[in-house]
Protein backbone atom coordinates (compact mmCIF):
# COMPACT_ATOMS: atom_id res chain seq x y z
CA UNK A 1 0.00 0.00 0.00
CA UNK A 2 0.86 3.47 -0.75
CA UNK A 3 -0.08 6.33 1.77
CA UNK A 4 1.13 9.80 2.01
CA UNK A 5 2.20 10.54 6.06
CA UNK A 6 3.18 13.36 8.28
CA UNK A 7 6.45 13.31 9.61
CA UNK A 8 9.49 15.09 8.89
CA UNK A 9 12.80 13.57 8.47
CA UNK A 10 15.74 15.96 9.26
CA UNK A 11 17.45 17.34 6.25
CA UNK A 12 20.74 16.16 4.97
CA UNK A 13 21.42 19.16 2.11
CA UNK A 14 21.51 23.11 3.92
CA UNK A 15 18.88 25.50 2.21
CA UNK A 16 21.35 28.26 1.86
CA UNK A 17 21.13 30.48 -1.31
CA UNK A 18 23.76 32.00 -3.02
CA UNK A 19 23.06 34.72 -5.82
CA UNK A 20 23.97 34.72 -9.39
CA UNK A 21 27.59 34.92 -10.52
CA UNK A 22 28.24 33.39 -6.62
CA UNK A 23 30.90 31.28 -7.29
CA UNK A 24 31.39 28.07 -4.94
CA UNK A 25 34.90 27.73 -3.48
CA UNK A 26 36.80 24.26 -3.49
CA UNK A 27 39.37 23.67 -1.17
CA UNK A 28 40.46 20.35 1.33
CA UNK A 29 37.95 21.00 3.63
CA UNK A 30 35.12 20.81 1.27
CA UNK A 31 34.67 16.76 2.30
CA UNK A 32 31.48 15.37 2.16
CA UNK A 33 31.42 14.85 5.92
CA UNK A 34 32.34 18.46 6.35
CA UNK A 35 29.46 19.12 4.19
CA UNK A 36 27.05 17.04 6.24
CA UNK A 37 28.42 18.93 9.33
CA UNK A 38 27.41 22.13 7.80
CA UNK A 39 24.07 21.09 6.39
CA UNK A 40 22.64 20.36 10.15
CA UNK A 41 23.76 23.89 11.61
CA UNK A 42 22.49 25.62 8.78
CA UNK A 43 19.46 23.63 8.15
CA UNK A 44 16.98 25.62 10.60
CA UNK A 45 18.19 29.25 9.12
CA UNK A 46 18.03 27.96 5.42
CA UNK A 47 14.03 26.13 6.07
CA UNK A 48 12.34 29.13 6.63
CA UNK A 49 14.19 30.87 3.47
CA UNK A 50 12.46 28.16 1.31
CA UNK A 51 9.01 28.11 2.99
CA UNK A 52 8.37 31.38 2.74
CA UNK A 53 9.37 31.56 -1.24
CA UNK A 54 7.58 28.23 -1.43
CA UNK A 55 4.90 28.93 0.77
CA UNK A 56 4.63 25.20 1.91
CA UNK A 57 2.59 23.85 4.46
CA UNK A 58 1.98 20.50 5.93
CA UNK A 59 -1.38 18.58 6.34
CA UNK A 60 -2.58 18.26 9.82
CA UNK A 61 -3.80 14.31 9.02
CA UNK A 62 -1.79 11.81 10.46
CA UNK A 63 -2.15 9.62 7.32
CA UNK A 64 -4.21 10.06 3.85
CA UNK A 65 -4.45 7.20 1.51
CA UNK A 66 -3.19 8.41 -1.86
CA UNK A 67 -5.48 6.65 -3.75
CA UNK A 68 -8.04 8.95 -2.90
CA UNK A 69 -6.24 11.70 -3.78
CA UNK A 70 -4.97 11.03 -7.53
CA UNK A 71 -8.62 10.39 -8.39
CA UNK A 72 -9.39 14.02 -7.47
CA UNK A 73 -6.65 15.82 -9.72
CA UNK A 74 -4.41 18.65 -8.76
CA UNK A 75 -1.80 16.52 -7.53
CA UNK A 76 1.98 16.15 -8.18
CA UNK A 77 3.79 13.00 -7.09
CA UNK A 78 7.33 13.99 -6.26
CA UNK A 79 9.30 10.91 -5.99
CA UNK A 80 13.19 10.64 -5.28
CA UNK A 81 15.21 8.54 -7.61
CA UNK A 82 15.20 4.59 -6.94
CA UNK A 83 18.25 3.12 -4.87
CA UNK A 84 21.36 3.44 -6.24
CA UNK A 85 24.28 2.51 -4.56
CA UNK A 86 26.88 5.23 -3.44
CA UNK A 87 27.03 8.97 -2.50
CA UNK A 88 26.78 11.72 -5.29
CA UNK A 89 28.76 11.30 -8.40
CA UNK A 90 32.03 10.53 -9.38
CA UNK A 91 34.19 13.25 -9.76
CA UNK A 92 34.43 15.11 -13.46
CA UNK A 93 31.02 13.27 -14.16
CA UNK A 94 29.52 14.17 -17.42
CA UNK A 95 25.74 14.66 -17.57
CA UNK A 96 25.08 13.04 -20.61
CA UNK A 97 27.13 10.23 -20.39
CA UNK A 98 25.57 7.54 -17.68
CA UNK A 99 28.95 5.47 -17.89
CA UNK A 100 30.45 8.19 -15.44
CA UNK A 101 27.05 8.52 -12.94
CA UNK A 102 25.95 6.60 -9.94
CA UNK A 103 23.09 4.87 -11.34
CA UNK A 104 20.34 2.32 -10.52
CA UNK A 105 21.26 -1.05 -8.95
CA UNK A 106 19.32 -4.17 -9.61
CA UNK A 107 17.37 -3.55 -6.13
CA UNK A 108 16.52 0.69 -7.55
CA UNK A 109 15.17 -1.43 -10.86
CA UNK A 110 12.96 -3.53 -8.86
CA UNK A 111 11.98 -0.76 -6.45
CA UNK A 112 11.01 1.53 -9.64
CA UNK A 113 9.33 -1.10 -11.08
CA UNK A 114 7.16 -1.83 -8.06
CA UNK A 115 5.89 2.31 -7.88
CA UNK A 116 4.80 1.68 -11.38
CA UNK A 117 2.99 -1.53 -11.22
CA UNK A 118 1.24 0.30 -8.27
CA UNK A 119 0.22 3.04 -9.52
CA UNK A 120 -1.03 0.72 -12.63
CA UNK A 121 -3.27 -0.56 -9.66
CA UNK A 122 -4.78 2.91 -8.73
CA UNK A 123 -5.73 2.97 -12.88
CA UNK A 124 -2.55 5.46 -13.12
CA UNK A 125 -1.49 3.96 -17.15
CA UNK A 126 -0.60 6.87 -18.96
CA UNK A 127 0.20 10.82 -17.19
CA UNK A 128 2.82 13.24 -17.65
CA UNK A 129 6.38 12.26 -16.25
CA UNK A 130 8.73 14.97 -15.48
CA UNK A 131 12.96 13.81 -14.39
CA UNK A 132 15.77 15.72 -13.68
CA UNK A 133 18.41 14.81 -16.46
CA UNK A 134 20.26 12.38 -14.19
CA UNK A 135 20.55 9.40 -15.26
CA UNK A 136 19.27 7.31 -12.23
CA UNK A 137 15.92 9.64 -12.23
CA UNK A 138 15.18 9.30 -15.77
CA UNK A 139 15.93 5.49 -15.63
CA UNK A 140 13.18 5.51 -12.59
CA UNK A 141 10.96 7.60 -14.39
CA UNK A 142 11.03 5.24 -17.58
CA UNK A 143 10.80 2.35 -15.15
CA UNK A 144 7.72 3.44 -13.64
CA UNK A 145 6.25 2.48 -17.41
CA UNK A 146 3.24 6.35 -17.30
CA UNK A 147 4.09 6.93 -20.57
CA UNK A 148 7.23 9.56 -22.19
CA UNK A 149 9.49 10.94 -20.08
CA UNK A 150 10.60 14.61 -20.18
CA UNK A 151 13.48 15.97 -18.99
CA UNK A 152 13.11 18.38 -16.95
CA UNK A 153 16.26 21.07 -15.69
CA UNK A 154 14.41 22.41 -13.05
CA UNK A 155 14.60 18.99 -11.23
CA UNK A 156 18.54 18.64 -11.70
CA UNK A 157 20.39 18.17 -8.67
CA UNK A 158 22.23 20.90 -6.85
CA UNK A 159 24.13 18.83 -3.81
CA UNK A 160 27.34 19.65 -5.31
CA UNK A 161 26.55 22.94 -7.84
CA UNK A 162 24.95 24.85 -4.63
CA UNK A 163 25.29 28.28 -6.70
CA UNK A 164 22.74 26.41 -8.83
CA UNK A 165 20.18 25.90 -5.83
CA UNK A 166 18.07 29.55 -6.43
CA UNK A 167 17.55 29.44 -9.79
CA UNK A 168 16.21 25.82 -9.94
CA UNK A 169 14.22 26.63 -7.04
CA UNK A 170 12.44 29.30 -8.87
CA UNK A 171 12.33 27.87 -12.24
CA UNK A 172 10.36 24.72 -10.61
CA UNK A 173 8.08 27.00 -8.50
CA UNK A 174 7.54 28.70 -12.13
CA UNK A 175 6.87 25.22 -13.66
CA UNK A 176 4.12 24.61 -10.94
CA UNK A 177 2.46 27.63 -11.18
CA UNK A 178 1.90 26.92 -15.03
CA UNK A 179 -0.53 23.90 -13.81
CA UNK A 180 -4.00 23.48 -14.11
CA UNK A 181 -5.17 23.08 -10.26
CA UNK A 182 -7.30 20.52 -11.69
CA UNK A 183 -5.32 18.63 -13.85
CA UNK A 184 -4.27 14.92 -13.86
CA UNK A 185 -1.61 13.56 -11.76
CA UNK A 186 1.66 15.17 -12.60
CA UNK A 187 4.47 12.58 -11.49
CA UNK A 188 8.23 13.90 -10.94
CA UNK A 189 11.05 12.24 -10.63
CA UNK A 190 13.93 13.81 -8.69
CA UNK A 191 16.65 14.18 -6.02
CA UNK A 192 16.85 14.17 -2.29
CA UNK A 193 18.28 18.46 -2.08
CA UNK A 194 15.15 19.39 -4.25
CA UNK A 195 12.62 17.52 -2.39
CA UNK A 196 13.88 18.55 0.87
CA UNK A 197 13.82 21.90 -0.62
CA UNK A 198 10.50 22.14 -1.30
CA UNK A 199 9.38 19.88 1.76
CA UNK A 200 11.32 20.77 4.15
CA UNK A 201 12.55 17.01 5.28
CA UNK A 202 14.48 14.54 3.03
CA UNK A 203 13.07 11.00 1.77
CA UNK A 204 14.55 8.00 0.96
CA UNK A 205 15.20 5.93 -2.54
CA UNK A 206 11.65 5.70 -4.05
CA UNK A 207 9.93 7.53 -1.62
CA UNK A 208 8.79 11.31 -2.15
CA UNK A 209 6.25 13.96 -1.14
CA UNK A 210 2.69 14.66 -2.55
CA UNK A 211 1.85 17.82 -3.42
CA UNK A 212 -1.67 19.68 -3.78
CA UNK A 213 -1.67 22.34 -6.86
CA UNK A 214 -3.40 25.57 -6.02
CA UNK A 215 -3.83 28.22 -8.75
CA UNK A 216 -2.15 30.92 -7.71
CA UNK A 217 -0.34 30.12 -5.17
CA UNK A 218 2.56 27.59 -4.50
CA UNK A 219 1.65 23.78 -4.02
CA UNK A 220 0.82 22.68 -0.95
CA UNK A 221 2.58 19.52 0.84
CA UNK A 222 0.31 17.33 1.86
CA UNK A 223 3.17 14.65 3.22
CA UNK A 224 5.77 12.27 2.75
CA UNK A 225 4.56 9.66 0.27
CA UNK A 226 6.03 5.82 2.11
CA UNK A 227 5.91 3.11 -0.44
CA UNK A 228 4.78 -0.22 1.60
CA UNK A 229 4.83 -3.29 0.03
């Protein structure tokens, strides 16, 4: 069963902005674990920056079936890429070349596989399917068998381009504020920064948020979307 739950996890990725023409500066320090040690003292600071561009807000339910809500329309499922084993890339990788990414491992297949054939149950055959460019979120996307898959920049990953953070941020708040607040289920296929970005907590491989379109205004999260099998 799929359900949609309160409960935040704490963040792993800071929410700190830096403008254009920012430039990031490498040096020894700048380990992942050094990284991860910033993230958590900047975390509370950086949250509020996002919710109040995003405007987010939690349901008060403890737990809402999901079913019920992709028959009403209006809703975006926001998923995080399928397992893949590793942290980040490899150094110098090269966008379009998947030979030099961390992709999907046989379990991420399966677990991609298993969203699909789910939503399949809920009569979900055909939507739109938006993935950031990485190859382990388009391979989920294309996994999940909704029909064509569109890459989408706005969903790119920022954990190591953090001048890139802003402007993705507001080019996908852009992209959701072109929806119809009634349309069909909009799935998305992304990375753990962006979805603790707009959520404000992190989720696991395969797991996401659902979001509630509202014309006008930014999407509201409704909660963390747990896929049980």
């Amino acid at each position: 069963m799929l359900q949609i739950r309160n409960g935040p996890c704490m963040p792993a990725e800071p929410l700190q902005f830096l403008g254009a023409g920012t430039t990031r500066q490498s040096s020894g320090k700048d380990s992942p674990m050094n990284r991860w040690r910033t993230y958590w003292i900047r975390w509370f600071g950086g949250w509020m920056i996002v919710s109040g561009m995003l405007a987010s807000t939690l349901a008060t339910s403890s737990e809402i079936d999901l079913a019920a809500r992709l028959k009403q329309g209006g809703h975006v499922l926001m998923l995080r890429h399928a397992h893949a084993l590793g942290f980040g890339d490899p150094p110098e990788f090269q966008l379009d070349d998947c030979a030099t990414q961390r992709n999907l491992d046989a379990s991420g297949r399966a677990q991609a596989t298993a969203i699909g054939e789910w939503l399949h149950r809920q009569g979900v055959w055909e939507t739109r399917v938006y993935s950031s460019q990485w190859c382990r979120c388009l391979e989920t996307a294309r996994l999940l068998r909704l029909g064509p898959v569109t890459p989408l920049p706005a969903l790119n990953s920022f954990f190591e381009r953090t001048q890139d953070r802003l402007s993705s941020l507001v080019a996908l708040n852009a992209f959701f504020a072109r929806q119809p607040a009634d349309g069909p289920l909009l799935v998305m296929v992304t990375h753990f920064v962006n979805i603790q970005a707009v959520a404000g907590y992190g989720v696991g491989s395969g797991e996401g948020v659902g979001l509630q379109l509202r014309a006008g205004e930014a999407p509201r999260v409704v909660g963390r979307v747990d896929f049980k099998q």
